[in-house]
N, C-alpha and C. Protein backbone atom coordinates (compact mmCIF):
# COMPACT_ATOMS: atom_id res chain seq x y z
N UNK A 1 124.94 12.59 6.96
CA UNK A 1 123.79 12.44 6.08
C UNK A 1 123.59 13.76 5.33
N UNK A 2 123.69 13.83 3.92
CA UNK A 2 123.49 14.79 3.38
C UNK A 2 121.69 15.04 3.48
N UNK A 3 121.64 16.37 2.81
CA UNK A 3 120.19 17.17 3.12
C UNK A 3 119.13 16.22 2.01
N UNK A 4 119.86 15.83 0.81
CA UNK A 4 118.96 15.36 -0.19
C UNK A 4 118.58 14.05 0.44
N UNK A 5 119.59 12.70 1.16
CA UNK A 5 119.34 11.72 1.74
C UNK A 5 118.13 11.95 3.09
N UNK A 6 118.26 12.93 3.73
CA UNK A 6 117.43 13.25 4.80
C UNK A 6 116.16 13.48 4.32
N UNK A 7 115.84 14.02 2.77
CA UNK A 7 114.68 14.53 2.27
C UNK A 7 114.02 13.44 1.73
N UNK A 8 114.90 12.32 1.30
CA UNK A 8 114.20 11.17 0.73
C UNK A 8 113.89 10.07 1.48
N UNK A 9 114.45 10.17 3.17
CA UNK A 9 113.94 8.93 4.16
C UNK A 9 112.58 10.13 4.50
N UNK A 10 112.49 11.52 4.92
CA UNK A 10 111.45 11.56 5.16
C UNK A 10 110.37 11.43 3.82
N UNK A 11 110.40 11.50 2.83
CA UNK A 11 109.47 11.05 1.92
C UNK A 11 109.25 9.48 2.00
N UNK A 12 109.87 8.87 1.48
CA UNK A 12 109.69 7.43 1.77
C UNK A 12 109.53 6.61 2.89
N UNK A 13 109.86 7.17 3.86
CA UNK A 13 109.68 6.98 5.70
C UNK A 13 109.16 5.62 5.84
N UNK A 14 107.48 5.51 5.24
CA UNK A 14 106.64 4.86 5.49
C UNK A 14 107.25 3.49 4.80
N UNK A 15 108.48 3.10 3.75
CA UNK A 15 108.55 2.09 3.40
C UNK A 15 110.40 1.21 3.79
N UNK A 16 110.64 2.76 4.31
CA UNK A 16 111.74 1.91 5.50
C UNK A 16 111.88 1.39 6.40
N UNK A 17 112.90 0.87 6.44
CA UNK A 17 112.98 0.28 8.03
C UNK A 17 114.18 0.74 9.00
N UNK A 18 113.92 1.43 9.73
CA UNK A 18 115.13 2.36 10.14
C UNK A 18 116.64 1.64 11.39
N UNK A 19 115.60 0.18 11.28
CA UNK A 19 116.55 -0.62 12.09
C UNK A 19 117.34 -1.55 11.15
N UNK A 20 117.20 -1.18 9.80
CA UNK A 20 117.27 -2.60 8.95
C UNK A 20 119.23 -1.80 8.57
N UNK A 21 120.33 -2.48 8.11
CA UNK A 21 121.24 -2.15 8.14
C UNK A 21 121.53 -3.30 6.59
N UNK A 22 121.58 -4.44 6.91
CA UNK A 22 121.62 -5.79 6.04
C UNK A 22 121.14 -5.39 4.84
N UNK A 23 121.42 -6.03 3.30
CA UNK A 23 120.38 -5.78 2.56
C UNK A 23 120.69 -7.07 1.56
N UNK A 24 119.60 -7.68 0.83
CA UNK A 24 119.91 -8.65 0.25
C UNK A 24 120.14 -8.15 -1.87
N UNK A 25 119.49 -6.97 -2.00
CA UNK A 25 119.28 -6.64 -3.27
C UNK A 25 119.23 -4.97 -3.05
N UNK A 26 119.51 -4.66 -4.44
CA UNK A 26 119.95 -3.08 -4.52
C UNK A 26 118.38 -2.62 -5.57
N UNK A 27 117.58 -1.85 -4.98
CA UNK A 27 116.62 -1.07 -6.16
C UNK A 27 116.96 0.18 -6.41
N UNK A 28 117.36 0.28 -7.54
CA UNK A 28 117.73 1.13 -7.87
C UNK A 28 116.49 2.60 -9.15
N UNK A 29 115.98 3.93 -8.05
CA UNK A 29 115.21 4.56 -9.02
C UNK A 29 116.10 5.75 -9.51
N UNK A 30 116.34 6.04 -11.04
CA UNK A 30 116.84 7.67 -11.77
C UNK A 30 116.92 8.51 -11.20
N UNK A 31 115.35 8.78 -10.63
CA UNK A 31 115.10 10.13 -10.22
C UNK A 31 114.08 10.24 -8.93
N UNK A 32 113.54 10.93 -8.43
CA UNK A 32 112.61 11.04 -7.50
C UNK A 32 111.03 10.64 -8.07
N UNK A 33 110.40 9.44 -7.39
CA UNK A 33 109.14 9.26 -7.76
C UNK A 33 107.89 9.28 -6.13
N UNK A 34 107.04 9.12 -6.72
CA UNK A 34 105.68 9.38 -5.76
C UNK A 34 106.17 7.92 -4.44
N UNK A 35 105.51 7.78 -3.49
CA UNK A 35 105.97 6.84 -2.57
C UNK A 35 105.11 5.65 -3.28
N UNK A 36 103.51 6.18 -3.58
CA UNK A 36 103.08 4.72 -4.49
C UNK A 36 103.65 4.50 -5.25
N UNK A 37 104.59 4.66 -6.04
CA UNK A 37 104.93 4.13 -7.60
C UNK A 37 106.47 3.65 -7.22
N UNK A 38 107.22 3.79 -6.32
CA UNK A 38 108.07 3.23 -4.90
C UNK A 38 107.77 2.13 -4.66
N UNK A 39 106.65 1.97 -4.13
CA UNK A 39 106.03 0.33 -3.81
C UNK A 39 105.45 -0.61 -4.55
N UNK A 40 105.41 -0.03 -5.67
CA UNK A 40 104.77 -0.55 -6.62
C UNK A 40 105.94 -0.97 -7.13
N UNK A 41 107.38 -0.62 -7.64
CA UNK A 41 107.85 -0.98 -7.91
C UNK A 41 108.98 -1.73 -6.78
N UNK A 42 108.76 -1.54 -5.87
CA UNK A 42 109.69 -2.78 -4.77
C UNK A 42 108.61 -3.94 -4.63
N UNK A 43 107.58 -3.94 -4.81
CA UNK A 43 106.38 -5.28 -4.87
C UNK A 43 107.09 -6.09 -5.70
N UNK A 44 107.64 -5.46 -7.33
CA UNK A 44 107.45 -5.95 -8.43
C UNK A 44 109.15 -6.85 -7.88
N UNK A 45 109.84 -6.05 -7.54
CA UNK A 45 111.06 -6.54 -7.18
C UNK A 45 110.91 -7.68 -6.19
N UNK A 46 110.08 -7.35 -5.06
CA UNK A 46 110.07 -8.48 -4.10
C UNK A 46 109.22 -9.61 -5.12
N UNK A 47 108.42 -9.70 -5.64
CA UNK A 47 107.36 -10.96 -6.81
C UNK A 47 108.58 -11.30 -7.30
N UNK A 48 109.71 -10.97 -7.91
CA UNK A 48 110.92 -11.58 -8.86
C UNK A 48 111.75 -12.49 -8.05
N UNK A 49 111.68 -12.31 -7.26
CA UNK A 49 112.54 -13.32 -6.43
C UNK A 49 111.79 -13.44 -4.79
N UNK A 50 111.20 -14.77 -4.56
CA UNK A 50 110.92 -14.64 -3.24
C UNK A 50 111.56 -14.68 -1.58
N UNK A 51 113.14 -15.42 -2.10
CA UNK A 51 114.37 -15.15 -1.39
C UNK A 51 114.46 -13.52 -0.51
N UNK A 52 114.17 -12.75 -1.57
CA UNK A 52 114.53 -11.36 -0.68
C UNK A 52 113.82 -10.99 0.23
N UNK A 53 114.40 -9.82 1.10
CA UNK A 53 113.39 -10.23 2.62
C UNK A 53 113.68 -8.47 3.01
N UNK A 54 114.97 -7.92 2.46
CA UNK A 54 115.66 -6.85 2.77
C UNK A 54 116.40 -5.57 1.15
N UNK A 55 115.44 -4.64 0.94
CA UNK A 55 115.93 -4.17 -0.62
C UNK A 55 116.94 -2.76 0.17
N UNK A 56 117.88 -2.53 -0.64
CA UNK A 56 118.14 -0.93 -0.30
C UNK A 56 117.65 -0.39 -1.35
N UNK A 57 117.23 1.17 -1.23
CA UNK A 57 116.18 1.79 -1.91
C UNK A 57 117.71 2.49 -2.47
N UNK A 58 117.51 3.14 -4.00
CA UNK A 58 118.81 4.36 -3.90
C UNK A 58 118.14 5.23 -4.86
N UNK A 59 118.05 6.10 -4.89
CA UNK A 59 117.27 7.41 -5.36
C UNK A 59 118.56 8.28 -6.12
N UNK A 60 118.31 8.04 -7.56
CA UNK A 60 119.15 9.20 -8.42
C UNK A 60 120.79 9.31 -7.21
N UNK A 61 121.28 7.90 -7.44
CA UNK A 61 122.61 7.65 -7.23
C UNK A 61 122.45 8.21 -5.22
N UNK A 62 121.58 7.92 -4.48
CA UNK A 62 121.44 8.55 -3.36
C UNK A 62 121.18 7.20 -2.20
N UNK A 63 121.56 6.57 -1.71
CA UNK A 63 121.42 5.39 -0.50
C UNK A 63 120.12 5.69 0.12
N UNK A 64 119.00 5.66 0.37
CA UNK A 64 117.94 6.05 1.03
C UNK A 64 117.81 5.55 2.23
N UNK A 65 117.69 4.16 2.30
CA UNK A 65 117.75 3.22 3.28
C UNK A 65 117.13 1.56 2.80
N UNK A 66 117.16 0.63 3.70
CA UNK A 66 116.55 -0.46 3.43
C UNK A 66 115.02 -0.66 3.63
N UNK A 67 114.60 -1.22 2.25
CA UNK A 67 112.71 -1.84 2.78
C UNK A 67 113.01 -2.90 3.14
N UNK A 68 112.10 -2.95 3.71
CA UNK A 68 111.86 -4.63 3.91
C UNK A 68 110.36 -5.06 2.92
N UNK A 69 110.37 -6.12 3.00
CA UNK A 69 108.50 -6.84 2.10
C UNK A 69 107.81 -6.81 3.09
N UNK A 70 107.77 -7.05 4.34
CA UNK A 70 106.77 -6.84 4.93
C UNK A 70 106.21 -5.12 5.12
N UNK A 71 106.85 -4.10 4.88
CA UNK A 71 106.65 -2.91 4.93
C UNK A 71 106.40 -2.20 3.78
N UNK A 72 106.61 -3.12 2.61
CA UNK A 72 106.25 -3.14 1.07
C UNK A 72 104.82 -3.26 0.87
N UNK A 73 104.60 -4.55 1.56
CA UNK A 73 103.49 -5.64 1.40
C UNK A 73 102.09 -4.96 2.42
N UNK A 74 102.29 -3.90 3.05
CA UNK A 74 101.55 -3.05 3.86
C UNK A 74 100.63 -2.29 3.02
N UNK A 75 99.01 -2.61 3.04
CA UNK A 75 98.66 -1.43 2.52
C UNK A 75 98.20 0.29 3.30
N UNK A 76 98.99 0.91 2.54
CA UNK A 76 99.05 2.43 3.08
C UNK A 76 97.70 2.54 3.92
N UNK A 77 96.79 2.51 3.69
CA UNK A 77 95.87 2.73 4.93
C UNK A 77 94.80 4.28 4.28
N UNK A 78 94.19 4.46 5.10
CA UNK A 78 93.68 5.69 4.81
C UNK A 78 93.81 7.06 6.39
N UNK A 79 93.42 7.82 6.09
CA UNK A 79 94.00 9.05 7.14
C UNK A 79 92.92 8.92 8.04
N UNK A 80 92.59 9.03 8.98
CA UNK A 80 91.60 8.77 10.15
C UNK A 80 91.20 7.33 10.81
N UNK A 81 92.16 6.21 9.94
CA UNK A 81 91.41 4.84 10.13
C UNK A 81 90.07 4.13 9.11
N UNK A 82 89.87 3.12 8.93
CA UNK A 82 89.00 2.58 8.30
C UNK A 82 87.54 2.75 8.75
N UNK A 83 88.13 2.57 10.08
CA UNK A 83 86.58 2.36 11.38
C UNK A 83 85.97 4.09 11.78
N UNK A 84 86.62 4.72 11.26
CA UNK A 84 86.37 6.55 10.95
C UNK A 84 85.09 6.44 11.04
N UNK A 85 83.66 7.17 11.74
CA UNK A 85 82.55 7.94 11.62
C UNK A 85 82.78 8.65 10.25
N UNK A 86 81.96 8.97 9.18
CA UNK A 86 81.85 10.14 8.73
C UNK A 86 81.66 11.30 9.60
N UNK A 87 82.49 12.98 9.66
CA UNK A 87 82.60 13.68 10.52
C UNK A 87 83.12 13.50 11.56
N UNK A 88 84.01 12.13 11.73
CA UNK A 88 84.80 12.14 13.14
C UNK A 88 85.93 13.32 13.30
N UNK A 89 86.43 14.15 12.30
CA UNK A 89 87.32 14.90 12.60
C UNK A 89 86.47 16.50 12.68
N UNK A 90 85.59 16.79 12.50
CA UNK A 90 84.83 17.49 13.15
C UNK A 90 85.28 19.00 14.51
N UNK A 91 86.06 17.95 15.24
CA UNK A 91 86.00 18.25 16.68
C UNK A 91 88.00 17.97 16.79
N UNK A 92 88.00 18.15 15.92
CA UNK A 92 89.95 17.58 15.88
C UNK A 92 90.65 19.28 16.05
N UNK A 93 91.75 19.40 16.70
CA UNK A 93 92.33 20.63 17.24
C UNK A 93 93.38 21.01 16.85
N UNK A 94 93.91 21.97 16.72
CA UNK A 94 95.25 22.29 16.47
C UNK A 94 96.22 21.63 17.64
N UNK A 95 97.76 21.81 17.59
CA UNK A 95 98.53 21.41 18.64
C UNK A 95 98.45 22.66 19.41
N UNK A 96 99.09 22.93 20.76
CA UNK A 96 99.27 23.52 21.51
C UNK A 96 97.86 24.26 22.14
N UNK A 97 98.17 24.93 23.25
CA UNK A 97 96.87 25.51 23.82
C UNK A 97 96.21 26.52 23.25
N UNK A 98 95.19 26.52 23.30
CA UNK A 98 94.27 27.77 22.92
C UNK A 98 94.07 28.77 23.43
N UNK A 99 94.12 30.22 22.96
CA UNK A 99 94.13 31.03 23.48
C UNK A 99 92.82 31.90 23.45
N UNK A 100 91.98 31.29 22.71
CA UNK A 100 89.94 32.16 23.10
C UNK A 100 89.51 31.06 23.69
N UNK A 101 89.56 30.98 24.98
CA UNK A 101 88.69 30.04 25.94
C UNK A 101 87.91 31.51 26.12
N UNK A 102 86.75 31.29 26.98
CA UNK A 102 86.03 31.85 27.26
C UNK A 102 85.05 31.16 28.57
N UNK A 103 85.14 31.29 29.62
CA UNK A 103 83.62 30.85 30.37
C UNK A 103 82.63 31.15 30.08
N UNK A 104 81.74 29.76 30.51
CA UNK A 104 80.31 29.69 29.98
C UNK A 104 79.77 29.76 31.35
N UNK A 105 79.10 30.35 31.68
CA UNK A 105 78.27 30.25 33.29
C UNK A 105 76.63 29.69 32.71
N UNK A 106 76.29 28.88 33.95
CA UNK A 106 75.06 28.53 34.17
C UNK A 106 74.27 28.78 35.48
N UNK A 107 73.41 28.91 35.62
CA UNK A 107 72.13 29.06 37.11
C UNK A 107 71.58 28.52 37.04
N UNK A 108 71.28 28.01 38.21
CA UNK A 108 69.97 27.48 38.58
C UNK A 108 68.94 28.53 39.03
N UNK A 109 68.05 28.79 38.38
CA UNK A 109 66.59 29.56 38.79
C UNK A 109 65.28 29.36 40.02
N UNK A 110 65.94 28.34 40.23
CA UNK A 110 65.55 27.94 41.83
C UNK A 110 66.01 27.93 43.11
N UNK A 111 67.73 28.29 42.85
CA UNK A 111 68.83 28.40 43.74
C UNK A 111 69.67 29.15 43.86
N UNK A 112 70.85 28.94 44.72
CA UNK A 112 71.64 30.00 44.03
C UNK A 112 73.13 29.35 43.43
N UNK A 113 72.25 27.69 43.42
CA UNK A 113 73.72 26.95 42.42
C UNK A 113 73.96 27.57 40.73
N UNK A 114 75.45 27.41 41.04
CA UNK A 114 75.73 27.50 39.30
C UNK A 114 77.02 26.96 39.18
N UNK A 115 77.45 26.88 37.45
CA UNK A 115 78.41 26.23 37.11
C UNK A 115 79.07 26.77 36.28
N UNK A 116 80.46 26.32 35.74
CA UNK A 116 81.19 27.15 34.81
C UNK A 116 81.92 26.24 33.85
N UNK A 117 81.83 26.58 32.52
CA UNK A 117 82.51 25.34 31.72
C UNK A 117 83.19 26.55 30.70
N UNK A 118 84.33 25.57 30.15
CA UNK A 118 84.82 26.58 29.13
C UNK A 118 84.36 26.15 27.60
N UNK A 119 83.16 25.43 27.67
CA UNK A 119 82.40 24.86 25.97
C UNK A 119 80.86 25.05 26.31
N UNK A 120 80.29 24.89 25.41
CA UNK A 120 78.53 24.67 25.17
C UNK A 120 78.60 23.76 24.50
N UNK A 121 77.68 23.13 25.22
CA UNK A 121 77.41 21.49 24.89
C UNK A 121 76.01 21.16 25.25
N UNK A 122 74.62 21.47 24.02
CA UNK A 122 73.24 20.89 24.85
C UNK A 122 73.16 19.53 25.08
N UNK A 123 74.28 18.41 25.31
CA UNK A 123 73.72 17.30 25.48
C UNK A 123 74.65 17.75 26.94
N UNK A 124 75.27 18.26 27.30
CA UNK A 124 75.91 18.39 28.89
C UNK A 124 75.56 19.49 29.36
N UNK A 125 74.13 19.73 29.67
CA UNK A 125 74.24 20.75 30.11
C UNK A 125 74.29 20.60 31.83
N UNK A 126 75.22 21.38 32.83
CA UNK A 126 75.28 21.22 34.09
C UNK A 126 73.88 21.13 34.41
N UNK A 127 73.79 20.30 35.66
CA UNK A 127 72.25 19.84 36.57
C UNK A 127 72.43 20.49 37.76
N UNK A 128 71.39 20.91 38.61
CA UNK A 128 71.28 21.61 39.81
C UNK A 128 70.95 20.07 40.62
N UNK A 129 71.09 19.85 41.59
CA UNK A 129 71.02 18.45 42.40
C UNK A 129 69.66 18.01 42.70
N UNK A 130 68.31 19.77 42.94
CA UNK A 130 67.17 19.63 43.21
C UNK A 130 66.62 20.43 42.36
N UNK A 131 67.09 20.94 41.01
CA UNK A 131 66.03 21.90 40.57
C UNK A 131 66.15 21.33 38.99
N UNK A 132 67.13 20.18 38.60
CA UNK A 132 67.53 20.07 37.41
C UNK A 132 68.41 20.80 36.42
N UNK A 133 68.15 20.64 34.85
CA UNK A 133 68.91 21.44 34.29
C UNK A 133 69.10 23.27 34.87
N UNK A 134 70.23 23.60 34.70
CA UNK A 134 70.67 24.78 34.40
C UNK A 134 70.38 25.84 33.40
N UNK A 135 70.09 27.01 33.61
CA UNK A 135 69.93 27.80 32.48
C UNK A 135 71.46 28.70 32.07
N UNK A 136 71.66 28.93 31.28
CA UNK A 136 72.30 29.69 30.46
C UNK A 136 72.36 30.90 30.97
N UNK A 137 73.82 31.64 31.56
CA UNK A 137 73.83 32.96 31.83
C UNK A 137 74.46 33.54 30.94
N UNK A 138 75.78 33.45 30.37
CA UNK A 138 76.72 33.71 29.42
C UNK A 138 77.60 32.91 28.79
């Protein structure tokens, strides 16, 4: 697999099918276009004939891979889901572990219970079993 073929399944990714081998029709684009204007034009291809089931994509003389219509016929979606909160990503993390944790200690002022978390959170704040909430040490 050359580097330019590798660059155009990961661009187009979302409208291949990486198990598909078969193909019933050849689409053929010049040059490199956006992935919508890709599907927009394999829609137009799959509407011309309803027989086809399997296109190979070929990019400025380049084999990409095969769509299929059902992966055509998909609409792209939006990034977080439909059913998204406004501010659900809020609280979203980088990969790998973090390296400023910090402990949070709490007391109880009636005891000599306490607790240790590595966040602040006033809707969690640790409970003493007989004295209630916790206060805040650091």
């Amino acid at each position: 697999m050359t580097t330019m073929q590798r660059r155009l399944r990961n661009a187009y990714s979302p409208l291949l099918d990486p198990s598909a081998t078969a193909f019933d029709a050849v689409h053929h684009e010049t040059g490199r276009v956006s992935i919508e204007q890709l599907r927009r034009h394999l829609r137009a291809v799959y509407a011309a004939d309803a027989r086809l089931v399997r296109v190979l994509v070929r990019v400025a003389d380049v084999d990409v891979g095969v769509s299929t219509r059902a992966l055509v016929e998909q609409e792209a979606g939006t990034a977080g889901g439909i059913e998204a909160p406004v501010g659900a990503g809020e609280r979203a993390s980088q990969p790998g572990d973090s390296t400023r944790y910090r402990i949070v200690l709490f007391g109880c002022q009636g005891c000599a219970a306490s607790a240790a978390q590595v966040f602040y959170d006033e809707r969690r704040i640790p409970m003493c079993v007989e004295h209630g909430p916790m206060e805040l040490i650091r």
